[in-house]
N, C-alpha and C. Protein backbone atom coordinates (compact mmCIF):
# COMPACT_ATOMS: atom_id res chain seq x y z
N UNK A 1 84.83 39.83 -37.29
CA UNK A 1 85.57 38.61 -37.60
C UNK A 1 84.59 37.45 -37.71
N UNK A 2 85.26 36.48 -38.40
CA UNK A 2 84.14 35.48 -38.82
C UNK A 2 83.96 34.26 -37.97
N UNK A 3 83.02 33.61 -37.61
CA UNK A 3 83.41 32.37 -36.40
C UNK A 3 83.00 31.47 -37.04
N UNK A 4 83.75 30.39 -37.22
CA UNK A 4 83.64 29.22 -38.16
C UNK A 4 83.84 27.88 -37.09
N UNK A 5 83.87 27.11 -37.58
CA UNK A 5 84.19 25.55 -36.62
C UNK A 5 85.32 24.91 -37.61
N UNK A 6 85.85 23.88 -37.31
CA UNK A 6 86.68 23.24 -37.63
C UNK A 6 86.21 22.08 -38.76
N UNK A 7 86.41 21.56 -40.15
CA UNK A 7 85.75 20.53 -40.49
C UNK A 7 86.88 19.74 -40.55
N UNK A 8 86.54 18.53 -40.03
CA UNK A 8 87.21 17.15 -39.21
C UNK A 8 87.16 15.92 -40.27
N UNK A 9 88.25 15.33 -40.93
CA UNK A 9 87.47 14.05 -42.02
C UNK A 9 89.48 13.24 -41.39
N UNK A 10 88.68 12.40 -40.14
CA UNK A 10 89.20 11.27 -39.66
C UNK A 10 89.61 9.96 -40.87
N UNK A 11 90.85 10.01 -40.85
CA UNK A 11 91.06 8.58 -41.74
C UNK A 11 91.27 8.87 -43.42
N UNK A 12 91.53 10.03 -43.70
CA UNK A 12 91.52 10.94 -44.65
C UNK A 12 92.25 10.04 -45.93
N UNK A 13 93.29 9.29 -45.69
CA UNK A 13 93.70 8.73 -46.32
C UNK A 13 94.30 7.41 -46.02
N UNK A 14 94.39 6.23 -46.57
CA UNK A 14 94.49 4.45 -46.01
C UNK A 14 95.59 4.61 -44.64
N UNK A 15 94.94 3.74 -44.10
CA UNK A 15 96.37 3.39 -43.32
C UNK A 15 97.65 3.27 -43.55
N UNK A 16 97.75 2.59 -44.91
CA UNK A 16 99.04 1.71 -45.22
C UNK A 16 99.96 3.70 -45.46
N UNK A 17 99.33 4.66 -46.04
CA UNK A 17 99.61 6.15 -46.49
C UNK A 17 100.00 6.49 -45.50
N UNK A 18 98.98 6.16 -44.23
CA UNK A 18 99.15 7.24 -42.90
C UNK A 18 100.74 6.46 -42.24
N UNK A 19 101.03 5.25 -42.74
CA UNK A 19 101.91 4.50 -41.83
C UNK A 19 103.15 5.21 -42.76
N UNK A 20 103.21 5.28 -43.88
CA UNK A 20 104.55 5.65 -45.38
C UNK A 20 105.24 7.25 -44.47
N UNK A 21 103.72 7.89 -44.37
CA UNK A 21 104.12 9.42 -43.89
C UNK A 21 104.44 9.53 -43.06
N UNK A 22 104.40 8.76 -41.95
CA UNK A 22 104.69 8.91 -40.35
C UNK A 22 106.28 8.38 -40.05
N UNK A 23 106.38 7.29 -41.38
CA UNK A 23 108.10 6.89 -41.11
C UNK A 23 108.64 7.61 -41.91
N UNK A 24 108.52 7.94 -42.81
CA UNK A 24 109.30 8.95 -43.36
C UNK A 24 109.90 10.34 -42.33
N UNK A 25 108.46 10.88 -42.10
CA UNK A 25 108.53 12.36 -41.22
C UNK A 25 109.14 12.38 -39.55
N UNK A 26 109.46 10.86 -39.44
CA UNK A 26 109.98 10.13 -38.38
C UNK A 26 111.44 10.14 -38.50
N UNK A 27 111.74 9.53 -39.61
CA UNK A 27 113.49 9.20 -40.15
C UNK A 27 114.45 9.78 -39.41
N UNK A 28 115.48 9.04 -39.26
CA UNK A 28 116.97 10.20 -38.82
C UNK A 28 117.03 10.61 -40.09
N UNK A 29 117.37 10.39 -41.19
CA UNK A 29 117.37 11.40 -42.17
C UNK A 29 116.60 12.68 -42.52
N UNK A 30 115.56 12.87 -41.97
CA UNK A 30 114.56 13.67 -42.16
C UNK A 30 114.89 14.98 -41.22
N UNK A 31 115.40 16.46 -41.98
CA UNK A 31 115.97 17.49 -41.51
C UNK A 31 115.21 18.43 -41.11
N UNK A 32 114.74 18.59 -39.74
CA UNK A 32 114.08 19.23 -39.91
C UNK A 32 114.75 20.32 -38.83
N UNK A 33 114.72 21.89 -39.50
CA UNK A 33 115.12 23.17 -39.03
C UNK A 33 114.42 24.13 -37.96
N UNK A 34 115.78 24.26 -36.58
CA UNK A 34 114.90 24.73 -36.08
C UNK A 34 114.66 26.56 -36.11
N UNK A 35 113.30 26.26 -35.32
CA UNK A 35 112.77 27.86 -35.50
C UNK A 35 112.48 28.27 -33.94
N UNK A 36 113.67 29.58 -33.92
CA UNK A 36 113.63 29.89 -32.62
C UNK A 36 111.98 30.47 -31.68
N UNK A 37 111.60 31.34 -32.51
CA UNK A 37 110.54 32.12 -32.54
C UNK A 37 109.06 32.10 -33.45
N UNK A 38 108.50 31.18 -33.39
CA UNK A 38 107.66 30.48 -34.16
C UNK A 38 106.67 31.48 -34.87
N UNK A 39 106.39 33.04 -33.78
CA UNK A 39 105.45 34.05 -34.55
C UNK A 39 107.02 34.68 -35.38
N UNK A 40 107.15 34.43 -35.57
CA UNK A 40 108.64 34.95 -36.53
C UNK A 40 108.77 36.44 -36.42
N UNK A 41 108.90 36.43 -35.17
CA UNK A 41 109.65 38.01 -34.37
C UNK A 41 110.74 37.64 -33.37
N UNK A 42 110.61 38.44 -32.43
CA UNK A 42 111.74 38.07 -31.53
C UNK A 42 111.46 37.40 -30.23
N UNK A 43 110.08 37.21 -30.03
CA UNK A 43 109.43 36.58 -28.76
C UNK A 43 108.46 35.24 -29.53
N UNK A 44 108.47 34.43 -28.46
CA UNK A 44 107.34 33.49 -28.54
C UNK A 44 108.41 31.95 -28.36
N UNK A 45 107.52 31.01 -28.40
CA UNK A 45 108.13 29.62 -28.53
C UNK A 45 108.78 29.14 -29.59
N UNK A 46 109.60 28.37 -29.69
CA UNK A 46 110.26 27.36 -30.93
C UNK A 46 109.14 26.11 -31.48
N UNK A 47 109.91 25.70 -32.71
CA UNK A 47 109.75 24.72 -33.11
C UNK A 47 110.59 24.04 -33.94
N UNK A 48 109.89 23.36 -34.50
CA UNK A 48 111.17 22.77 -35.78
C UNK A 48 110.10 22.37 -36.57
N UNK A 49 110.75 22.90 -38.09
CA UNK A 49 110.02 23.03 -39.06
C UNK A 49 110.49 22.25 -40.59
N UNK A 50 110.11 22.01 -41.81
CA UNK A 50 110.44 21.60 -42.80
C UNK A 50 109.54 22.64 -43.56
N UNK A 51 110.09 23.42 -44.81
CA UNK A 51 109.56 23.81 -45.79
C UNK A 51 109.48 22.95 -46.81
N UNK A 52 108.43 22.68 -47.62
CA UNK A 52 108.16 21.33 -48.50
C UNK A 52 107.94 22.29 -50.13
N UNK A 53 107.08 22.99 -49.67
CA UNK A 53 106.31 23.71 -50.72
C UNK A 53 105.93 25.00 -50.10
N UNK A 54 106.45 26.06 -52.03
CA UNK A 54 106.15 27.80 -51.38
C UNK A 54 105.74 28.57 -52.24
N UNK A 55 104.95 28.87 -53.21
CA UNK A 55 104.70 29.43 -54.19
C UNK A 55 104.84 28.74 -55.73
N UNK A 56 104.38 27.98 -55.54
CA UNK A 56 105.32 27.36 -56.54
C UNK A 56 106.49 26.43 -57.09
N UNK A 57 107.40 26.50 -56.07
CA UNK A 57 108.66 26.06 -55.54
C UNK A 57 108.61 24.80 -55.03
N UNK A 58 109.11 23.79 -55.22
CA UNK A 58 109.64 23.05 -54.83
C UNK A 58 110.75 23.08 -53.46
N UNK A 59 110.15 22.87 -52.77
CA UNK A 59 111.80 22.92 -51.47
C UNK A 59 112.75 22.00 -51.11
N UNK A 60 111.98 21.10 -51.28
CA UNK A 60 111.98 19.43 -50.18
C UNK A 60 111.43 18.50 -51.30
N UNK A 61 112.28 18.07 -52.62
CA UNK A 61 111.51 17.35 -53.21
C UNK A 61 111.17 16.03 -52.93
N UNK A 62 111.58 15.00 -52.05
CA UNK A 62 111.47 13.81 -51.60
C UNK A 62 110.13 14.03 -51.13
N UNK A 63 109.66 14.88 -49.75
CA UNK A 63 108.63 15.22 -49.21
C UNK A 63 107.40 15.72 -50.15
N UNK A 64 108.32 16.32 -50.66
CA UNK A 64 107.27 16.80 -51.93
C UNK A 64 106.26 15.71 -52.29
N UNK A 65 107.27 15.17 -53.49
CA UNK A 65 106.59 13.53 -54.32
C UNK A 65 105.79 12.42 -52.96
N UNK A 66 106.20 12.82 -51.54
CA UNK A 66 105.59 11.62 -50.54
C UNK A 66 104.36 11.84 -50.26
N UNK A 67 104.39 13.57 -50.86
CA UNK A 67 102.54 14.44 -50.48
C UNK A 67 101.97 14.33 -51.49
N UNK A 68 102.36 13.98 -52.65
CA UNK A 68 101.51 14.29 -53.73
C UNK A 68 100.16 13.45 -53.53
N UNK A 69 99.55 12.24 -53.18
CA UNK A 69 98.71 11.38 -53.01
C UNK A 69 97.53 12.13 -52.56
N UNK A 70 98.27 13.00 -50.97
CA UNK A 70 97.44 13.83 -50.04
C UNK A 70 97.05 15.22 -50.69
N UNK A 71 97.90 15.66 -51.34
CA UNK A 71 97.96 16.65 -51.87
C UNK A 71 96.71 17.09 -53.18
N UNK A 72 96.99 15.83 -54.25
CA UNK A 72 95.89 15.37 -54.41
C UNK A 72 94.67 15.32 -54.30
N UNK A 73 94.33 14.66 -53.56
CA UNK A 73 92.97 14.32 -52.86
C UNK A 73 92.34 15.09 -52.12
N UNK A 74 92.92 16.30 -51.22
CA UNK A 74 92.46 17.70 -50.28
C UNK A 74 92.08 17.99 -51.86
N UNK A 75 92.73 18.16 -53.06
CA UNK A 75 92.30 19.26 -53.96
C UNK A 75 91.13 18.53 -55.10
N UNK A 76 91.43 17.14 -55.20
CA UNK A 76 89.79 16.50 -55.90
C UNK A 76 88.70 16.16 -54.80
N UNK A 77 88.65 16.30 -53.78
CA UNK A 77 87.59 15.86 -52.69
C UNK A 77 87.45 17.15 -52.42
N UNK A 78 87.66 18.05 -51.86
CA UNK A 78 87.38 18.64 -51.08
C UNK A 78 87.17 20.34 -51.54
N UNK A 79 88.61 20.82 -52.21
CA UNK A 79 88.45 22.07 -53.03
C UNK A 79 89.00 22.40 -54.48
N UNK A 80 88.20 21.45 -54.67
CA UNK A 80 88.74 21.36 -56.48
C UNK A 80 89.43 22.82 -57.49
N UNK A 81 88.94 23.77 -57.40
CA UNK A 81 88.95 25.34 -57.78
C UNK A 81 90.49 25.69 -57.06
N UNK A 82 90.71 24.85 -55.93
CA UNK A 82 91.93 25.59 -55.46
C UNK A 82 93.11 24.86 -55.13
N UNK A 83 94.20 25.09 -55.88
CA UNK A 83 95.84 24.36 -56.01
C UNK A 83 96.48 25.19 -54.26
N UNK A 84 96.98 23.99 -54.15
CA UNK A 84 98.37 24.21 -53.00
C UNK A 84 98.94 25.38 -53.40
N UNK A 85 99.29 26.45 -52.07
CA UNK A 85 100.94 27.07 -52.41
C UNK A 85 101.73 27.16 -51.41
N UNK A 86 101.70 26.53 -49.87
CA UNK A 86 102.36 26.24 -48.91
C UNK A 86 101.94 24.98 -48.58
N UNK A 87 103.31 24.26 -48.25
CA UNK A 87 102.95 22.53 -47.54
C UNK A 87 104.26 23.13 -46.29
N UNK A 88 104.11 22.96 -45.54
CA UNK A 88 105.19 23.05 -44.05
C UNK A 88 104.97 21.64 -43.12
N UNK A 89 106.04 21.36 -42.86
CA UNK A 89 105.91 20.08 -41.77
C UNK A 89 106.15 20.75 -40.47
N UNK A 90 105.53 21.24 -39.45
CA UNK A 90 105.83 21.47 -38.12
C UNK A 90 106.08 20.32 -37.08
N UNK A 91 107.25 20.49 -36.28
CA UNK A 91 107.24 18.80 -35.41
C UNK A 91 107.76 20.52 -33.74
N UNK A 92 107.02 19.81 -32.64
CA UNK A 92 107.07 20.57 -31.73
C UNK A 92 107.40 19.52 -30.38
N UNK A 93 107.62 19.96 -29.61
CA UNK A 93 108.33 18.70 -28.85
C UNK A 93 107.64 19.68 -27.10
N UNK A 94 107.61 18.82 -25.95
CA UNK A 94 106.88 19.17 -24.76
C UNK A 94 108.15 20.11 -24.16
N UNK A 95 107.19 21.22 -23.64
CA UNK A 95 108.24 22.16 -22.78
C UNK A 95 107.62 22.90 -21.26
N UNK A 96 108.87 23.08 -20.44
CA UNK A 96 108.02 23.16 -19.11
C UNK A 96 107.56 24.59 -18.98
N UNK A 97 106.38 23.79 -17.95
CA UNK A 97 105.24 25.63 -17.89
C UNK A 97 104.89 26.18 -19.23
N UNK A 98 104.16 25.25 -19.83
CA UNK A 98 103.76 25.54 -21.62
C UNK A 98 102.08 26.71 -21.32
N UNK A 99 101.94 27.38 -22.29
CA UNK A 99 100.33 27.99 -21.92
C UNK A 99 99.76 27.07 -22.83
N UNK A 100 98.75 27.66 -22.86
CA UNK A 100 97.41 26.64 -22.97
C UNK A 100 97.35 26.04 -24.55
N UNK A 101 98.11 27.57 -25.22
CA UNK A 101 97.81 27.68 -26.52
C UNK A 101 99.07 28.59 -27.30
N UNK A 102 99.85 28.31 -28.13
CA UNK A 102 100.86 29.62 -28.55
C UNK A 102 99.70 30.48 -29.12
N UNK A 103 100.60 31.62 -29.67
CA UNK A 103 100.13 33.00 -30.19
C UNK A 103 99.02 32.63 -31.62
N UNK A 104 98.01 33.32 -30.99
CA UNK A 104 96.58 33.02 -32.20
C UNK A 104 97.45 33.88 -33.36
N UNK A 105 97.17 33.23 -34.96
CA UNK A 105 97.24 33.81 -36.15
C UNK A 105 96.64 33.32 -37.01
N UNK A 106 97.00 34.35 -38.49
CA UNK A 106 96.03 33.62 -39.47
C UNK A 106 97.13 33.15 -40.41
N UNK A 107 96.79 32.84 -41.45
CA UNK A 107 97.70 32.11 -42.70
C UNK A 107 97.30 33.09 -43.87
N UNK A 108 96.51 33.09 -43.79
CA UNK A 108 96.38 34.02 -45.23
C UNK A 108 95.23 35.09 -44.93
N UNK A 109 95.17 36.77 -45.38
CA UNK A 109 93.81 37.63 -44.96
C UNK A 109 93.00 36.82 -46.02
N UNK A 110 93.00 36.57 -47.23
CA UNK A 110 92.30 35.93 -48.35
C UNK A 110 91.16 34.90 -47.92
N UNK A 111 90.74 34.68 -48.66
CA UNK A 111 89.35 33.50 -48.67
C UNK A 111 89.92 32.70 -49.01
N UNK A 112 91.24 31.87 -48.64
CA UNK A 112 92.02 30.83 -49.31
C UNK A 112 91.81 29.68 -47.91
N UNK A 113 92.04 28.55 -48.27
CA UNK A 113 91.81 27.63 -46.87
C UNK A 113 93.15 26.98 -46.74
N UNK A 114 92.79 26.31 -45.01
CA UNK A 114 94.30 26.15 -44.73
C UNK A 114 93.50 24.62 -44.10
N UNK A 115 94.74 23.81 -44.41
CA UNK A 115 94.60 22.23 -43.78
C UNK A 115 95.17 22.23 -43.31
N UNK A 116 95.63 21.19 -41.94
CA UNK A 116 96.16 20.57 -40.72
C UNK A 116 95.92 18.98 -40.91
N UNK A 117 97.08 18.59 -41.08
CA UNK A 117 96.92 16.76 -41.31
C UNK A 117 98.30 16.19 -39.90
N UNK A 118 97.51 15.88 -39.37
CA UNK A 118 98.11 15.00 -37.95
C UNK A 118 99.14 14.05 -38.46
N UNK A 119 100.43 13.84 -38.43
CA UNK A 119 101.31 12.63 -38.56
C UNK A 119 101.40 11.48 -37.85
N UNK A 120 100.69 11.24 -36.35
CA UNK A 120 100.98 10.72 -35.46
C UNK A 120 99.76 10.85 -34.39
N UNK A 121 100.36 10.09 -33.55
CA UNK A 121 99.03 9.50 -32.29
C UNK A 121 99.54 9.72 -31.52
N UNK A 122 100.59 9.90 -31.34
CA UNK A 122 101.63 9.49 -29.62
C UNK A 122 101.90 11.34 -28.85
N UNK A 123 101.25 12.10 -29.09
CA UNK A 123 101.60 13.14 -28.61
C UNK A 123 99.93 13.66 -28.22
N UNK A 124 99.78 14.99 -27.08
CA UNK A 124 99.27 15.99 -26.92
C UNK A 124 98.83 17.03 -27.94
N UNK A 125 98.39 17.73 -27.50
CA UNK A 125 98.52 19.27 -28.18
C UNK A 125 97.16 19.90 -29.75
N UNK A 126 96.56 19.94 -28.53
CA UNK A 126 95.42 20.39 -29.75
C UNK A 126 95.24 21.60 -30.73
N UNK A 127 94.59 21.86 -31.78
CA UNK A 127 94.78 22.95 -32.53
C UNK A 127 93.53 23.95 -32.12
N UNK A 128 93.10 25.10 -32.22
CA UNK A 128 92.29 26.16 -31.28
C UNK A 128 91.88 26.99 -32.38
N UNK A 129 90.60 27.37 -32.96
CA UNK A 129 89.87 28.29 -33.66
C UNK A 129 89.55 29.52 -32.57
N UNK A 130 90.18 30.80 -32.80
CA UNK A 130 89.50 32.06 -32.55
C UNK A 130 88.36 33.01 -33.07
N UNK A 131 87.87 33.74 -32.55
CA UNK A 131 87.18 34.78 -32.85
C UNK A 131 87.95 35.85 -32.17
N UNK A 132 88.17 36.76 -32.07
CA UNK A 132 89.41 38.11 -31.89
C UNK A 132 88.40 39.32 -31.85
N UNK A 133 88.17 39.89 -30.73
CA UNK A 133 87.64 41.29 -30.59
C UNK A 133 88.71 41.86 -29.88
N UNK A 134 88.34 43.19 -29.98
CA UNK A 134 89.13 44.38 -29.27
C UNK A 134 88.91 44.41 -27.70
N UNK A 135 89.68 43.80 -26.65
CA UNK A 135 88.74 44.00 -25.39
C UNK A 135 89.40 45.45 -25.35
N UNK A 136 90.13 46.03 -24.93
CA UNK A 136 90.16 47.42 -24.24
C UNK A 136 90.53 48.82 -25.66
N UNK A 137 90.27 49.48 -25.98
CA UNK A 137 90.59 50.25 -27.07
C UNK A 137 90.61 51.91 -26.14
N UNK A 138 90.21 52.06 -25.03
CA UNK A 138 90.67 53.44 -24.80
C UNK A 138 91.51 53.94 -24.27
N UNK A 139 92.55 52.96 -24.40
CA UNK A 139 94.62 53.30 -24.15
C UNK A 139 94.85 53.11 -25.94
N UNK A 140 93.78 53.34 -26.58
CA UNK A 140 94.51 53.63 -28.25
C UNK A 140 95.62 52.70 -28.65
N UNK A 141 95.64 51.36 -27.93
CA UNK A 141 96.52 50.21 -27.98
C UNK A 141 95.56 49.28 -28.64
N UNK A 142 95.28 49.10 -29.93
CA UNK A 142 94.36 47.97 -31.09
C UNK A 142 95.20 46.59 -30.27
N UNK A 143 96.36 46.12 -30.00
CA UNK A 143 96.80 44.96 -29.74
C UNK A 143 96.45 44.46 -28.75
N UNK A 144 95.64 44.93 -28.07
CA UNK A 144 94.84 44.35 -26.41
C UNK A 144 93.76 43.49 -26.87
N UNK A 145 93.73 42.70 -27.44
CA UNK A 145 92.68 41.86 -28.18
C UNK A 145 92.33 40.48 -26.92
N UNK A 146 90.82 40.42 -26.80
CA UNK A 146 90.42 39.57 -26.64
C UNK A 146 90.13 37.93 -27.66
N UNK A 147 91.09 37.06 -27.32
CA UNK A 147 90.61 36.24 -27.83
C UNK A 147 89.30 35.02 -27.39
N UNK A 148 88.68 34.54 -28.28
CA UNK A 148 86.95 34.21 -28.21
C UNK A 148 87.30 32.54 -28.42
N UNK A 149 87.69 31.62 -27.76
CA UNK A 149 87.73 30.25 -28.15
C UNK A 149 86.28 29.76 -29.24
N UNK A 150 86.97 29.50 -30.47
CA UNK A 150 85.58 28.88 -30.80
C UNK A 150 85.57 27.49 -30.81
N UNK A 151 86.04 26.67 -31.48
CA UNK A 151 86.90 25.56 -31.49
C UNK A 151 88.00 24.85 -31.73
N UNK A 152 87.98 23.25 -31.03
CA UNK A 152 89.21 22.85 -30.94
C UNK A 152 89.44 21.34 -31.47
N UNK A 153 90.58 21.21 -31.68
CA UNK A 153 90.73 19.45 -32.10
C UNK A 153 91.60 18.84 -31.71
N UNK A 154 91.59 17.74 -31.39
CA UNK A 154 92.54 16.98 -31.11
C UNK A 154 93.43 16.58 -31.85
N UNK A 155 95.25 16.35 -31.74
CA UNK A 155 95.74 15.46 -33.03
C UNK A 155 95.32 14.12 -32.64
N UNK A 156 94.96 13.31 -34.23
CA UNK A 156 94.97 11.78 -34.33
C UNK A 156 95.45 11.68 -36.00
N UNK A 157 96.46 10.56 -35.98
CA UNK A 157 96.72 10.13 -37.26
C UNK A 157 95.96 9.80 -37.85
N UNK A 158 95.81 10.52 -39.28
CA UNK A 158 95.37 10.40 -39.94
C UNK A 158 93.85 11.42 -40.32
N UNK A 159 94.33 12.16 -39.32
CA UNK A 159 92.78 13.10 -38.99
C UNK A 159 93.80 14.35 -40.03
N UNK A 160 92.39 15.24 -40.94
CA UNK A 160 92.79 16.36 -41.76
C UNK A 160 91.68 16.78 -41.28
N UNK A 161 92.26 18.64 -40.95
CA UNK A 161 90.94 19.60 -40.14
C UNK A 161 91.18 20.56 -41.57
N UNK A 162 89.91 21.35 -41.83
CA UNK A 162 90.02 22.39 -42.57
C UNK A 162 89.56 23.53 -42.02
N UNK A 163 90.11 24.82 -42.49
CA UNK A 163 89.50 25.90 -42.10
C UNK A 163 89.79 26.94 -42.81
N UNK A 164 89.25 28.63 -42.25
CA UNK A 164 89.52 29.38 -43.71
C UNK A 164 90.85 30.16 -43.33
N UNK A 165 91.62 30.14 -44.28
CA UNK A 165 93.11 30.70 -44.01
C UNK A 165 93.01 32.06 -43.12
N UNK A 166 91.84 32.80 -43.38
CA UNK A 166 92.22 34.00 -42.63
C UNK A 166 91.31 33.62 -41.11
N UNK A 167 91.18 32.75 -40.98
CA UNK A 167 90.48 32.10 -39.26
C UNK A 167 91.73 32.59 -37.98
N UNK A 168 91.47 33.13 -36.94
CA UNK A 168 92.75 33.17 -35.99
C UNK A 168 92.88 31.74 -35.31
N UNK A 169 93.63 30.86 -35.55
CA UNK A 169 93.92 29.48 -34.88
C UNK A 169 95.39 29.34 -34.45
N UNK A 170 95.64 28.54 -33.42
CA UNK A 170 96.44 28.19 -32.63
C UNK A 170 97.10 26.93 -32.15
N UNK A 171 98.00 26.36 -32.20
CA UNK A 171 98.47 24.78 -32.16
C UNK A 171 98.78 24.94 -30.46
N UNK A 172 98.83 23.97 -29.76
CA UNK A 172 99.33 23.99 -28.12
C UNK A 172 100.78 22.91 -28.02
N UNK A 173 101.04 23.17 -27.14
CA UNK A 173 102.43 22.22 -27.01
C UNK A 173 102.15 21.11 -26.36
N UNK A 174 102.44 19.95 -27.06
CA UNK A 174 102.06 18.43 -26.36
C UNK A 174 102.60 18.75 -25.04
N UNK A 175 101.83 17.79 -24.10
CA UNK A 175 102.23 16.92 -22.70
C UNK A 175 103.61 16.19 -22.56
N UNK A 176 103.12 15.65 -23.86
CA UNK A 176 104.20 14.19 -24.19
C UNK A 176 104.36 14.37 -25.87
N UNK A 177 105.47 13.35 -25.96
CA UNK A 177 105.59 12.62 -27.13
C UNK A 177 105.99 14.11 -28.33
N UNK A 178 105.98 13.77 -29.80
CA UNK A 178 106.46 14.74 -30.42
C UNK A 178 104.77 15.15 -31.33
N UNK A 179 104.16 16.30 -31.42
CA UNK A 179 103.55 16.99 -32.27
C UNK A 179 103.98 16.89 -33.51
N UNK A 180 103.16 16.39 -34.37
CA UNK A 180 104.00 16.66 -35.55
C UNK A 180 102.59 16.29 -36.78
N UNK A 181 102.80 17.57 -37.59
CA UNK A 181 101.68 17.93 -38.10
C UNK A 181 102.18 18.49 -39.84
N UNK A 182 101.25 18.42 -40.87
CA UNK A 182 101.62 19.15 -42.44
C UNK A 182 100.66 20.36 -42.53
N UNK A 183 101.08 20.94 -42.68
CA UNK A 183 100.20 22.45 -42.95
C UNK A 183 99.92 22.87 -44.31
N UNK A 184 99.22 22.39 -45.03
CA UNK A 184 98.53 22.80 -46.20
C UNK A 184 97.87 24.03 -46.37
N UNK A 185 98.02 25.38 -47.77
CA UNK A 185 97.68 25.89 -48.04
C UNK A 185 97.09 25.96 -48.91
N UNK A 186 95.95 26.15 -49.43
CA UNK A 186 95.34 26.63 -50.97
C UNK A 186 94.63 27.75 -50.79
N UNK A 187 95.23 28.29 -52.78
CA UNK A 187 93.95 29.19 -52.78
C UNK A 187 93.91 28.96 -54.31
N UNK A 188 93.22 30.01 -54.97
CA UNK A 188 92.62 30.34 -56.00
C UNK A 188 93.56 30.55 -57.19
């Protein structure tokens, strides 16, 4: 598995942008669905989620047209060669006796990259880069995996982290206040 770091570009887009996205994704109007089981099986933590963008698709067109700016700019700054095909709004809220970190995964096996753009300041809950070895393999159980902290980030508005879609990373559950984050996909 590959061990990468996190690349961090604080302030990613104006204030006056970071302030448009934060009331919007704030709104009582703003629906966002919840998700019982966040590794989308039958165990693990909740959240509440917005689908924006999925292949193509349009989901959420208001949200849509409010990303295009950001949307944008991840793809002329940063990875020109590669168009969006998931935008998700995750908003996660504090819960008691939280672990450190929910369940490590990846976003894509591909060489495609995945962004994390912070909505907000007022919450906890950092995001976690793995490295994943096998600790025990002679109970013929592959799922006994050691996970390898590589790195971590803090949320701050207006902060966009990149990394490579197939990286094992992990979001944690704020202290306080509401988590609330856009999950960008590209690939090729």
């Amino acid at each position: 598995m590959m061990m990468t770091k996190f690349k961090v570009f604080d302030d990613f887009i104006s204030p006056t942008y970071q302030n448009i996205l934060q009331a919007i994704f704030l709104a009582e109007n703003t629906r966002w669905s919840y998700q019982e089981h966040m590794n989308y099986g039958n165990s693990g933590l909740s959240q509440f989620y917005i689908s924006i963008f999925d292949e193509r698709m349009i989901e959420h067109v208001e949200l849509y047209h409010s990303l295009l700016g950001l949307v944008s700019k991840i793809k002329d700054d940063i990875v020109p060669e590669f168009n969006p095909i998931r935008i998700r709004g995750i908003l996660q809220t504090s819960i008691n006796n939280p672990p450190k970190h929910y369940i490590p995964h990846i976003d894509s096996p591909t060489n495609d990259w995945s962004f994390i753009y912070y909505i907000n300041d007022d919450a906890t809950g950092d995001t976690y880069l793995f490295d994943r070895t096998i600790a025990n393999v002679s109970n013929g159980n592959e799922n006994n995996y050691k996970w390898n902290h590589v790195d971590s980030v803090s949320p701050k508005k207006g902060r966009l982290i990149m990394f490579p879609s197939k990286q094992y990373h992990a979001g944690s559950p704020p202290d306080t206040g509401k988590r609330m984050l856009i999950n960008f996909n590209y690939s090729k």
